[in-house]
N, C-alpha and C. Protein backbone atom coordinates (compact mmCIF):
# COMPACT_ATOMS: atom_id res chain seq x y z
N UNK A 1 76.00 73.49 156.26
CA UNK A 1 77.44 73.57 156.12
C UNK A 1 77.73 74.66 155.10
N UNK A 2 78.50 75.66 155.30
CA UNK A 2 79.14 76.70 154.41
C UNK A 2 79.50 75.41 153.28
N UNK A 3 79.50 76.30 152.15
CA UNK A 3 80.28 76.29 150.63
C UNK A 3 81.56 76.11 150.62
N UNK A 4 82.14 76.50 151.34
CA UNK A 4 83.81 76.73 151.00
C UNK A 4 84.15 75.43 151.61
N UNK A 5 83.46 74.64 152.86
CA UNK A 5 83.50 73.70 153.64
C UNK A 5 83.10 72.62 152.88
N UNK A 6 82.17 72.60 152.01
CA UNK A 6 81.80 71.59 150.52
C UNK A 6 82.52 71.48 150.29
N UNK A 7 83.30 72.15 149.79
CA UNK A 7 84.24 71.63 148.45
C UNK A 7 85.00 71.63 149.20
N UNK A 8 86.06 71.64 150.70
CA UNK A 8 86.91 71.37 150.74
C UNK A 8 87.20 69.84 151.22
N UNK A 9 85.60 69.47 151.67
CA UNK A 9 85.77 67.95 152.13
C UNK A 9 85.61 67.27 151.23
N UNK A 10 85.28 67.85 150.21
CA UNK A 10 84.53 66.86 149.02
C UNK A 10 86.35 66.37 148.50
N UNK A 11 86.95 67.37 147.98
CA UNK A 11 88.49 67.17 147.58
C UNK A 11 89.23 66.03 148.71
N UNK A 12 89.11 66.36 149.66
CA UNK A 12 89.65 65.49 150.79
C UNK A 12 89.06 63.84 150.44
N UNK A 13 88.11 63.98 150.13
CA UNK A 13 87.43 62.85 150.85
C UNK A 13 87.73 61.71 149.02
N UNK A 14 87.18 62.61 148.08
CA UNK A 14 88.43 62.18 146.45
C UNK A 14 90.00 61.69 146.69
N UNK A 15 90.26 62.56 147.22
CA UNK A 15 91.82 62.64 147.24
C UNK A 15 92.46 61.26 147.86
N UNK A 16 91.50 60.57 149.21
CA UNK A 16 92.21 59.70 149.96
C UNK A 16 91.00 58.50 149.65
N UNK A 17 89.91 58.49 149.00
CA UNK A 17 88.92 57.44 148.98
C UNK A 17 88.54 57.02 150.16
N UNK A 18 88.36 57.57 150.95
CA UNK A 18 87.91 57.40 152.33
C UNK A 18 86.40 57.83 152.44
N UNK A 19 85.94 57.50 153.29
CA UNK A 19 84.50 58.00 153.82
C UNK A 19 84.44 59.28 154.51
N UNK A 20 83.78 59.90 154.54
CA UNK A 20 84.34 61.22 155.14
C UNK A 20 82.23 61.44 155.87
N UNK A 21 82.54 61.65 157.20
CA UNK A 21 81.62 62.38 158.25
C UNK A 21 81.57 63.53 158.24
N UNK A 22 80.09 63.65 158.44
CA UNK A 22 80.15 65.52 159.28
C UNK A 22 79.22 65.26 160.28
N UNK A 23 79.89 65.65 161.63
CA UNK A 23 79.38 65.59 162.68
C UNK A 23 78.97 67.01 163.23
N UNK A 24 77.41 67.18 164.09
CA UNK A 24 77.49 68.66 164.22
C UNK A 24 77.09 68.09 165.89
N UNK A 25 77.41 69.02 166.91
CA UNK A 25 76.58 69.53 167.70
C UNK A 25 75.60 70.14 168.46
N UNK A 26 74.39 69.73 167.72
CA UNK A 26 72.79 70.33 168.52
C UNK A 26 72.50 70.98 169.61
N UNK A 27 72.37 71.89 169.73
CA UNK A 27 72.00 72.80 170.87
C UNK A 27 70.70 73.28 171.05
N UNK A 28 70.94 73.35 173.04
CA UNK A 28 69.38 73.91 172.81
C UNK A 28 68.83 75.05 172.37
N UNK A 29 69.39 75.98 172.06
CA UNK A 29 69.22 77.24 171.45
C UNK A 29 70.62 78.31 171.28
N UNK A 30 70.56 79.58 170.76
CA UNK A 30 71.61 80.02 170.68
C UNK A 30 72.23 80.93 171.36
N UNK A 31 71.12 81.27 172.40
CA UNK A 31 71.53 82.11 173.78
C UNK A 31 72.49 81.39 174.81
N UNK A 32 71.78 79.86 175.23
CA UNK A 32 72.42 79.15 176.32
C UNK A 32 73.21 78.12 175.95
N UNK A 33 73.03 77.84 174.43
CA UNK A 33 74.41 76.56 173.70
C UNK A 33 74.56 75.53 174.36
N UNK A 34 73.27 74.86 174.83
CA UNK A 34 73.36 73.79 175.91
C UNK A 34 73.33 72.53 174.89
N UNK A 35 74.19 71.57 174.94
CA UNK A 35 74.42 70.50 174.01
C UNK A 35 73.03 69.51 174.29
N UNK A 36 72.52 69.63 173.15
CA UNK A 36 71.25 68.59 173.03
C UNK A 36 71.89 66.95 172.82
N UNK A 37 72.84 67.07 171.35
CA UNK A 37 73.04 65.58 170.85
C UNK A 37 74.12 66.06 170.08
N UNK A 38 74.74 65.10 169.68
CA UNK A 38 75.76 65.24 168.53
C UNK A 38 75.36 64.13 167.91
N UNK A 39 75.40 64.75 166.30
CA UNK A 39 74.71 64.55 165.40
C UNK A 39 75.08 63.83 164.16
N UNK A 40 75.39 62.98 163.28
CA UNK A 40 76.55 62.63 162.39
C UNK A 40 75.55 61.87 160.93
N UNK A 41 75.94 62.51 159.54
CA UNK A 41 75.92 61.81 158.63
C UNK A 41 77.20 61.58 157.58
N UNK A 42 76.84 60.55 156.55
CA UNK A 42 77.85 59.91 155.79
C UNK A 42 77.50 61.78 154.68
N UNK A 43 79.27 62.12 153.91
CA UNK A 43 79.17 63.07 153.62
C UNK A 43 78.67 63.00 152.16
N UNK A 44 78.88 61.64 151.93
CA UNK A 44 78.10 61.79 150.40
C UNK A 44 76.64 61.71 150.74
N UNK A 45 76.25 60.86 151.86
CA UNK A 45 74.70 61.28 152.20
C UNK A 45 74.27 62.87 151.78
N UNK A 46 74.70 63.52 153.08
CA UNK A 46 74.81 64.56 152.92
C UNK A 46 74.47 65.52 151.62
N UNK A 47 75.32 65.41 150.78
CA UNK A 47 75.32 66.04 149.83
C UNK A 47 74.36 65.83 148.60
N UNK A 48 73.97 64.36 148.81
CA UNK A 48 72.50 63.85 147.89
C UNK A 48 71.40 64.70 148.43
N UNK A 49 71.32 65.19 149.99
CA UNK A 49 70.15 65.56 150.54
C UNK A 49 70.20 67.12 150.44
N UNK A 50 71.12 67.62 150.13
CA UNK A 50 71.02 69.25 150.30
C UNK A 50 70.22 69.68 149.23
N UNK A 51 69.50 70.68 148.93
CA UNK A 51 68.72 71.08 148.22
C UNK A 51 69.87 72.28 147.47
N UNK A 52 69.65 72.60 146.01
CA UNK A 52 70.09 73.65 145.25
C UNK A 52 69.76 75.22 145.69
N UNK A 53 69.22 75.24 146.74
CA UNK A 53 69.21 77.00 147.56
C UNK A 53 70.19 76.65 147.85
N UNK A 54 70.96 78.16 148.17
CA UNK A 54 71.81 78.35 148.97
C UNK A 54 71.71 79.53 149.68
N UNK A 55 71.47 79.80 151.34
CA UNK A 55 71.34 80.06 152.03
C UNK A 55 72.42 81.01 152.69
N UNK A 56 72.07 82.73 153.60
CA UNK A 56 73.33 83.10 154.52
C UNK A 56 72.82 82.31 155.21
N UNK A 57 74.37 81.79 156.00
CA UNK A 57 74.17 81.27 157.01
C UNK A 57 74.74 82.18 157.92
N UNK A 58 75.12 81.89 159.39
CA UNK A 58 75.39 82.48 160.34
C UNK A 58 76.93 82.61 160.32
N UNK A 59 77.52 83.27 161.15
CA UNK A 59 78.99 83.90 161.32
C UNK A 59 79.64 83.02 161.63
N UNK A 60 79.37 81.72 162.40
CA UNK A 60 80.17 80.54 162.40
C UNK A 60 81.97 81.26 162.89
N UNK A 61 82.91 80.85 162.12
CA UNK A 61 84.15 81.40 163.31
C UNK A 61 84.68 82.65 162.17
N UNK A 62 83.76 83.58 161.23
CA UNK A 62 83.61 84.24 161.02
C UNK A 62 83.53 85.66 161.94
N UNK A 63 84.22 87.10 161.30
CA UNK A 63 83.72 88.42 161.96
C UNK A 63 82.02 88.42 161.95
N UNK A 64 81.75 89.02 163.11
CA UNK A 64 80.56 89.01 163.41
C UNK A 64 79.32 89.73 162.46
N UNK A 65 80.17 90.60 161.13
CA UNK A 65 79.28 91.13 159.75
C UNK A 65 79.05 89.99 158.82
N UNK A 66 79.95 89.25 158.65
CA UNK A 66 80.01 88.44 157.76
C UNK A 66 78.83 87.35 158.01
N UNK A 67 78.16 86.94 156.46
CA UNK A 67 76.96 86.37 155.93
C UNK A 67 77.73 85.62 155.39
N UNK A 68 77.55 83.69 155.53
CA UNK A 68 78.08 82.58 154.65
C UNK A 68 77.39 82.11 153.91
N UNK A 69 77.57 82.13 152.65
CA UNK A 69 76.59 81.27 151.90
C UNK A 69 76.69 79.56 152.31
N UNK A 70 75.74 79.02 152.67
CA UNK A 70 75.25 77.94 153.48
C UNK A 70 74.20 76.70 152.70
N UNK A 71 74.78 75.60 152.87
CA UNK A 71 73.55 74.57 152.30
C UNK A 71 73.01 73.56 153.49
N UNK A 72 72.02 73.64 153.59
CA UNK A 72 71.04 72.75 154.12
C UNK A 72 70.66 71.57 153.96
N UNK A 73 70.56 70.80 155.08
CA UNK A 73 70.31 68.99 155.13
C UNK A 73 69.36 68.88 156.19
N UNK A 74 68.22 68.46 155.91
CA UNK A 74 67.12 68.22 156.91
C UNK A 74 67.51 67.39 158.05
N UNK A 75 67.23 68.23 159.17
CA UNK A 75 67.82 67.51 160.56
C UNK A 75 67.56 65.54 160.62
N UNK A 76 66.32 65.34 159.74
CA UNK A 76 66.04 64.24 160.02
C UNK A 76 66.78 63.42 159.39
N UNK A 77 67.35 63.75 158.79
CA UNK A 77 68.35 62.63 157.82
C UNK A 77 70.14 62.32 158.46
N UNK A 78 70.44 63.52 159.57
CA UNK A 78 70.96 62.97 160.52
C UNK A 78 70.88 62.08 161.71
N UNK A 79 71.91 61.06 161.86
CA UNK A 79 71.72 59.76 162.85
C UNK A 79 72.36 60.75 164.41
N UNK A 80 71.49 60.24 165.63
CA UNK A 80 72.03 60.95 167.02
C UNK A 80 73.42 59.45 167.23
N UNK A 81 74.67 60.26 167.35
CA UNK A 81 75.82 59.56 167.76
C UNK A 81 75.59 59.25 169.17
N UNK A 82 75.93 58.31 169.95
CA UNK A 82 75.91 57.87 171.39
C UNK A 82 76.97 58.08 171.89
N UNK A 83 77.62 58.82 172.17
CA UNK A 83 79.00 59.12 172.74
C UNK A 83 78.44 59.16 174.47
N UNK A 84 79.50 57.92 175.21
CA UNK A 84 79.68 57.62 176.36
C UNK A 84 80.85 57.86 176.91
């Protein structure tokens, strides 16, 4: 998850005392974007598990130059959602 996306859920999620998700969508790669699973952890999880690197990440809905600084959560510590 970008940085700027941290702190803006983190405020949100203070602000109303609510639980706050981040759900991603898994794909099979980044040529064909074929949906593997959708993916979901608790966001304070989350944020216990990210490590102090911070990472570019990819252009996301970014211009296609632009580098995001990005933090990382090991895939395994996300639960696969069952959406029927």
């Amino acid at each position: 998850m970008d940085t700027r996306r941290i702190i803006s859920l983190a405020k949100l999620s203070n602000a109303f005392s609510l639980p706050v998700y981040y759900v991603i969508r898994e794909i099979n790669n980044q040529h064909e974007r074929r949906l593997k699973a959708w993916r979901v952890i608790n966001f304070d999880k989350f944020i216990e598990r990210i490590g102090a690197k911070t990472v570019l990440g990819g252009t996301g809905m970014m211009p296609t130059e632009a580098e995001v600084p990005t933090k990382l959560c090991p895939e395994h510590f996300f639960k696969v959602l069952n959406v029927e």
